[in-house]
PDB file of N, CA and C in Angstrom:
ATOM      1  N   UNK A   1       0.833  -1.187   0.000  1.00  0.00           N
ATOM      2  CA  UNK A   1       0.000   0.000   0.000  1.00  0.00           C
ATOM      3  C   UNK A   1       0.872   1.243   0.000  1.00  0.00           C
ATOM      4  N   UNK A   2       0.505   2.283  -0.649  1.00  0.00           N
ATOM      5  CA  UNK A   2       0.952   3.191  -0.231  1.00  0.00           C
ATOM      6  C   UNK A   2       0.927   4.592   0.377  1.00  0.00           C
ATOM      7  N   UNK A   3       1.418   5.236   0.853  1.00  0.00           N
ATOM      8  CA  UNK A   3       1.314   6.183   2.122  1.00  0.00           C
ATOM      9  C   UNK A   3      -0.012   7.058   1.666  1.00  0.00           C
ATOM     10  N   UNK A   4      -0.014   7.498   0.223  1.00  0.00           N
ATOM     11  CA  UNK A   4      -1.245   8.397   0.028  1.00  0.00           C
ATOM     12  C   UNK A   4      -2.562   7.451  -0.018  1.00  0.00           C
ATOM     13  N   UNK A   5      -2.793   6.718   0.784  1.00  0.00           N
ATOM     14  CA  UNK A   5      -3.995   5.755   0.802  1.00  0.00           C
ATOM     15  C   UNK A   5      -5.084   6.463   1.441  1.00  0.00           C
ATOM     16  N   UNK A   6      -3.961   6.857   2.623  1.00  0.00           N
ATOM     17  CA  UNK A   6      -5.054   8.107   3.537  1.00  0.00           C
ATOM     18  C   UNK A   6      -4.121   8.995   3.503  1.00  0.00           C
ATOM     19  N   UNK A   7      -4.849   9.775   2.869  1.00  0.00           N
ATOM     20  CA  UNK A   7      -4.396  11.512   3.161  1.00  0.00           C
ATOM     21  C   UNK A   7      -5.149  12.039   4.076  1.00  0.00           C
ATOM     22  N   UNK A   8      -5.851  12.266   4.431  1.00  0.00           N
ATOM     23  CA  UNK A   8      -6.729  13.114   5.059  1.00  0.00           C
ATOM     24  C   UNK A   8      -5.776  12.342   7.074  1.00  0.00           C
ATOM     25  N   UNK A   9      -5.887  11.680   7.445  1.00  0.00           N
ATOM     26  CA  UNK A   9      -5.289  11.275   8.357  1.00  0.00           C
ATOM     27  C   UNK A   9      -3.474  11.857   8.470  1.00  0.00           C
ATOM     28  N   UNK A  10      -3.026  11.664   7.636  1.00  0.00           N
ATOM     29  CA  UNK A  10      -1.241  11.778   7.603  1.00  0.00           C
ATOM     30  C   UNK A  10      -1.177  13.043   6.442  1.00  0.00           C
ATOM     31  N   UNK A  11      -1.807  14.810   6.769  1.00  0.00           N
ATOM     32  CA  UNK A  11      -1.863  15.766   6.174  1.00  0.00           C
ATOM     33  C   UNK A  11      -0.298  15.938   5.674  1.00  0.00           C
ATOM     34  N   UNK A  12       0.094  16.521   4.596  1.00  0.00           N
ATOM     35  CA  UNK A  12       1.102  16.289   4.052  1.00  0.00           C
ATOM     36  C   UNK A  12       1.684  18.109   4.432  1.00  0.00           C
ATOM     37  N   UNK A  13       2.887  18.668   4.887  1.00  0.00           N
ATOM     38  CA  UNK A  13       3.246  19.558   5.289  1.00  0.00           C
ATOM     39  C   UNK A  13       2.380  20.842   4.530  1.00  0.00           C
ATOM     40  N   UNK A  14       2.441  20.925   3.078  1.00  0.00           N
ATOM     41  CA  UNK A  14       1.462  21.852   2.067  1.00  0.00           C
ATOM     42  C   UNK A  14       0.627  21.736   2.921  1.00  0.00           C
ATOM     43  N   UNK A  15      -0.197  20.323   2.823  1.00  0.00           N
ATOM     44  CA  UNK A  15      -1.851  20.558   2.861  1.00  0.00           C
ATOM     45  C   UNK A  15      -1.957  21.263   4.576  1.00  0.00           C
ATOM     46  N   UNK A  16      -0.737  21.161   5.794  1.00  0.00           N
ATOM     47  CA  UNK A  16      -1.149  21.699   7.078  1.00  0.00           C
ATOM     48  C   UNK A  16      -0.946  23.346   7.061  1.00  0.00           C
ATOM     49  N   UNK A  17       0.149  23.306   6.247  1.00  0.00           N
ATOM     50  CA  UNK A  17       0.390  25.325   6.184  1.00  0.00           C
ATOM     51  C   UNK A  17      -0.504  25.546   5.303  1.00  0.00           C
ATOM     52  N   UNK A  18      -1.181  25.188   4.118  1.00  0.00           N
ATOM     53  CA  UNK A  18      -2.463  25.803   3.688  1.00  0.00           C
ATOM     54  C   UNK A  18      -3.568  26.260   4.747  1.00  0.00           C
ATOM     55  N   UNK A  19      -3.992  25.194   5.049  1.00  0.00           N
ATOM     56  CA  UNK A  19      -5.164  24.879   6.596  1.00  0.00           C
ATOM     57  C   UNK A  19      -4.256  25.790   7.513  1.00  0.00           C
ATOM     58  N   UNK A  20      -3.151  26.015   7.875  1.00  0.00           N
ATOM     59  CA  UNK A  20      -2.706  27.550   8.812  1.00  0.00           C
ATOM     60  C   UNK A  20      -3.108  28.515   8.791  1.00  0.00           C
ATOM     61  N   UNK A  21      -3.008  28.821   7.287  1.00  0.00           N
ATOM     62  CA  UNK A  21      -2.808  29.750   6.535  1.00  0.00           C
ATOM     63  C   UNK A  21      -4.252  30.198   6.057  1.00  0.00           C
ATOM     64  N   UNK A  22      -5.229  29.523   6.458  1.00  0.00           N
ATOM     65  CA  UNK A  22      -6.524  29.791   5.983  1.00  0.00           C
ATOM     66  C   UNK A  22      -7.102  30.069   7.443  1.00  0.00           C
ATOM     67  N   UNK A  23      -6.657  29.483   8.296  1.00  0.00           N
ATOM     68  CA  UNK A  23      -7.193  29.719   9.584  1.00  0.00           C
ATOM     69  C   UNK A  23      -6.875  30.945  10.109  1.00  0.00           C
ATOM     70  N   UNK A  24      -5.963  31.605   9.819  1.00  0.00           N
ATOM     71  CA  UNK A  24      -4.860  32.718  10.457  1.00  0.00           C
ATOM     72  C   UNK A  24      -5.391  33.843   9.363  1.00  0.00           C
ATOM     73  N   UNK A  25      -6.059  33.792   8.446  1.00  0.00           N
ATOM     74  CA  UNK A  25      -6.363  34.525   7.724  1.00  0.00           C
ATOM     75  C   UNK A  25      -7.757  34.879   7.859  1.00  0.00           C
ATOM     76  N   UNK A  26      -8.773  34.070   8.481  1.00  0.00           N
ATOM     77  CA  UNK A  26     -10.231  34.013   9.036  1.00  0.00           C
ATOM     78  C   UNK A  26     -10.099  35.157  10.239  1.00  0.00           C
ATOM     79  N   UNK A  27      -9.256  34.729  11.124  1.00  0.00           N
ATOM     80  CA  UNK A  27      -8.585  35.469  12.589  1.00  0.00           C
ATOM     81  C   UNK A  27      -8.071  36.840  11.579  1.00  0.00           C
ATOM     82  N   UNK A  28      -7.764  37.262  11.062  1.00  0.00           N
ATOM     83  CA  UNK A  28      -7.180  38.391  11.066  1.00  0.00           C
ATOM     84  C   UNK A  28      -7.946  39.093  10.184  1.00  0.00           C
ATOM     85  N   UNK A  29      -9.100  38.560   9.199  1.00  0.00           N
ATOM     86  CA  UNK A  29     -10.126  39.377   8.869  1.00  0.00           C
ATOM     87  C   UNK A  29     -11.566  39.728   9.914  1.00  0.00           C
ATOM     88  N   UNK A  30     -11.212  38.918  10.676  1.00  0.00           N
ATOM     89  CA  UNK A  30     -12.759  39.099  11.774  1.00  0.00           C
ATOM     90  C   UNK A  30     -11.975  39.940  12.820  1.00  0.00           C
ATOM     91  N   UNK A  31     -10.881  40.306  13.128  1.00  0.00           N
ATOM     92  CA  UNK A  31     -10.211  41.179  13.741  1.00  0.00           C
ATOM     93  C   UNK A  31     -10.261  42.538  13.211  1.00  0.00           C
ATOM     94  N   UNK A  32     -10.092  42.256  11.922  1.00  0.00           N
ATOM     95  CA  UNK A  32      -9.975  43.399  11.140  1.00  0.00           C
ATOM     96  C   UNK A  32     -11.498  44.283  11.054  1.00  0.00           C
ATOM     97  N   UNK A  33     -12.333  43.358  11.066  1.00  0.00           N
ATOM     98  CA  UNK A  33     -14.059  43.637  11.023  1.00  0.00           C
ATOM     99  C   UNK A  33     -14.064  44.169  12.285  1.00  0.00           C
ATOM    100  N   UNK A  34     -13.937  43.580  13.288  1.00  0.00           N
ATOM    101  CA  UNK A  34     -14.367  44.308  14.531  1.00  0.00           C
ATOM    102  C   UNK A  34     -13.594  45.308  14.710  1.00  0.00           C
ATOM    103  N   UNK A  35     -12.515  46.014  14.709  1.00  0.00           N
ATOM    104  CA  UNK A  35     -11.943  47.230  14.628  1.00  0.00           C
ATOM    105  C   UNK A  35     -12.242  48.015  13.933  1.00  0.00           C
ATOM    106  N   UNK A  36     -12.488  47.734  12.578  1.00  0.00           N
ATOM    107  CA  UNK A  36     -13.591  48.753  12.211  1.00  0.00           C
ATOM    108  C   UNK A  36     -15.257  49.460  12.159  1.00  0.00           C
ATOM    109  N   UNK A  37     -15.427  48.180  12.948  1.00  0.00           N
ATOM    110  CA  UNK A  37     -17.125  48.386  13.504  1.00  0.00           C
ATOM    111  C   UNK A  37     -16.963  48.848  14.789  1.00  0.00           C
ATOM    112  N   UNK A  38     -16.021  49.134  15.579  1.00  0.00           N
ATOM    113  CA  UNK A  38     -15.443  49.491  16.755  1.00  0.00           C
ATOM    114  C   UNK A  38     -15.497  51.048  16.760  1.00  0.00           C
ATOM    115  N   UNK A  39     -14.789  51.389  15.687  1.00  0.00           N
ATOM    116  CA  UNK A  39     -13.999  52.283  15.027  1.00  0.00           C
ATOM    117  C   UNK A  39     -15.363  53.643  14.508  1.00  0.00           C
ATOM    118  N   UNK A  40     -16.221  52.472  13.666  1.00  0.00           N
ATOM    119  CA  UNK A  40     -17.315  52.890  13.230  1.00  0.00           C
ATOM    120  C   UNK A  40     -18.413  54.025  14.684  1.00  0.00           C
ATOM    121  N   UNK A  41     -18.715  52.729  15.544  1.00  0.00           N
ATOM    122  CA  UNK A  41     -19.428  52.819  16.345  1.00  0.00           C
ATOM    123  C   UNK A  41     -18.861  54.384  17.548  1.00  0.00           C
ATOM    124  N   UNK A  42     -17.564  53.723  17.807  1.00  0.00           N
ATOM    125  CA  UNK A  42     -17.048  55.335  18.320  1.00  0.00           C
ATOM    126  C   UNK A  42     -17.029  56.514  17.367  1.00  0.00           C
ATOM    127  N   UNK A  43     -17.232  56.796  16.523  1.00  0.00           N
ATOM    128  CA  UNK A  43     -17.354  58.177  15.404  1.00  0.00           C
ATOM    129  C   UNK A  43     -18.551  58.230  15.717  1.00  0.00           C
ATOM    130  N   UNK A  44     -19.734  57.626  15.632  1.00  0.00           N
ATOM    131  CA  UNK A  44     -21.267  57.420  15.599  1.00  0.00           C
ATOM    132  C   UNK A  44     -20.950  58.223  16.984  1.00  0.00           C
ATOM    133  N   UNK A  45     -20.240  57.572  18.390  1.00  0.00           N
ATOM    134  CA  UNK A  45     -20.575  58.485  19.149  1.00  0.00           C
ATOM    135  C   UNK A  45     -20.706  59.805  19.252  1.00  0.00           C
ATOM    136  N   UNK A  46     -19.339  59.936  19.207  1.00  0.00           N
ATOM    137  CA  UNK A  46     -18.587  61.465  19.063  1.00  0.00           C
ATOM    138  C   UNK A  46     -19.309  62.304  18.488  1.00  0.00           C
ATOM    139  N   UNK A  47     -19.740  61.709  17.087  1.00  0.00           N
ATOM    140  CA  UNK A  47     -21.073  63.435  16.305  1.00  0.00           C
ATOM    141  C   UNK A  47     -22.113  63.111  17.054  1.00  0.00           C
ATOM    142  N   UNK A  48     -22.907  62.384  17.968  1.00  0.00           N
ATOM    143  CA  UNK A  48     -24.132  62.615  18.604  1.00  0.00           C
ATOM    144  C   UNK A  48     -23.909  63.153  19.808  1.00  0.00           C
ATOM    145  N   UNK A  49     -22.882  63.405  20.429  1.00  0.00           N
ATOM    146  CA  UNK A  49     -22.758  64.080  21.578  1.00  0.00           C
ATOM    147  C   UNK A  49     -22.247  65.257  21.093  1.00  0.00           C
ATOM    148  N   UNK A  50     -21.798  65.572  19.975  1.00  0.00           N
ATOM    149  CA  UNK A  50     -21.319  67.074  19.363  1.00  0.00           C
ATOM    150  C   UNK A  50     -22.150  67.461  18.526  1.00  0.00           C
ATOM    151  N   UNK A  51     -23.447  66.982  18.543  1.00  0.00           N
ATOM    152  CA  UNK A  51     -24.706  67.540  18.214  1.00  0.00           C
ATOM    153  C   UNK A  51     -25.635  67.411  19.341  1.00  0.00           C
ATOM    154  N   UNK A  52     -25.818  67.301  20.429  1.00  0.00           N
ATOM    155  CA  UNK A  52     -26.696  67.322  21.801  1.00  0.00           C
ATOM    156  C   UNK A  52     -26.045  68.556  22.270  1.00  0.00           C
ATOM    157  N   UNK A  53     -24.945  69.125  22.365  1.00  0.00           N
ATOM    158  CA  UNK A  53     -23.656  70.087  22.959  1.00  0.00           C
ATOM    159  C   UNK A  53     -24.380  71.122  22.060  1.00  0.00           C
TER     160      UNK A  53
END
């Protein structure tokens, strides 16, 4: 038999830094989302209290 019989069990170095590399890239766009809805949400403050003033 040989070793690629099961892949999915014995991930081959590519196929684990792809799957890193897709994971680490999920994390750093939903990071990226919430800092700017963060970002968003504090400006939203700032002009409604500099329009109540």
């Amino acid at each position: 038999m040989s070793s690629k019989s099961h892949p999915k069990s014995n991930p081959t170095r590519e196929e684990r830094l792809k799957a890193a590399l897709k994971a680490n890239m999920g994390r750093r766009k939903a990071q990226a989302r919430a800092r700017s809805q963060a970002e968003a949400t504090k400006q939203a403050d700032e002009s409604s209290a500099e329009q109540k003033d």
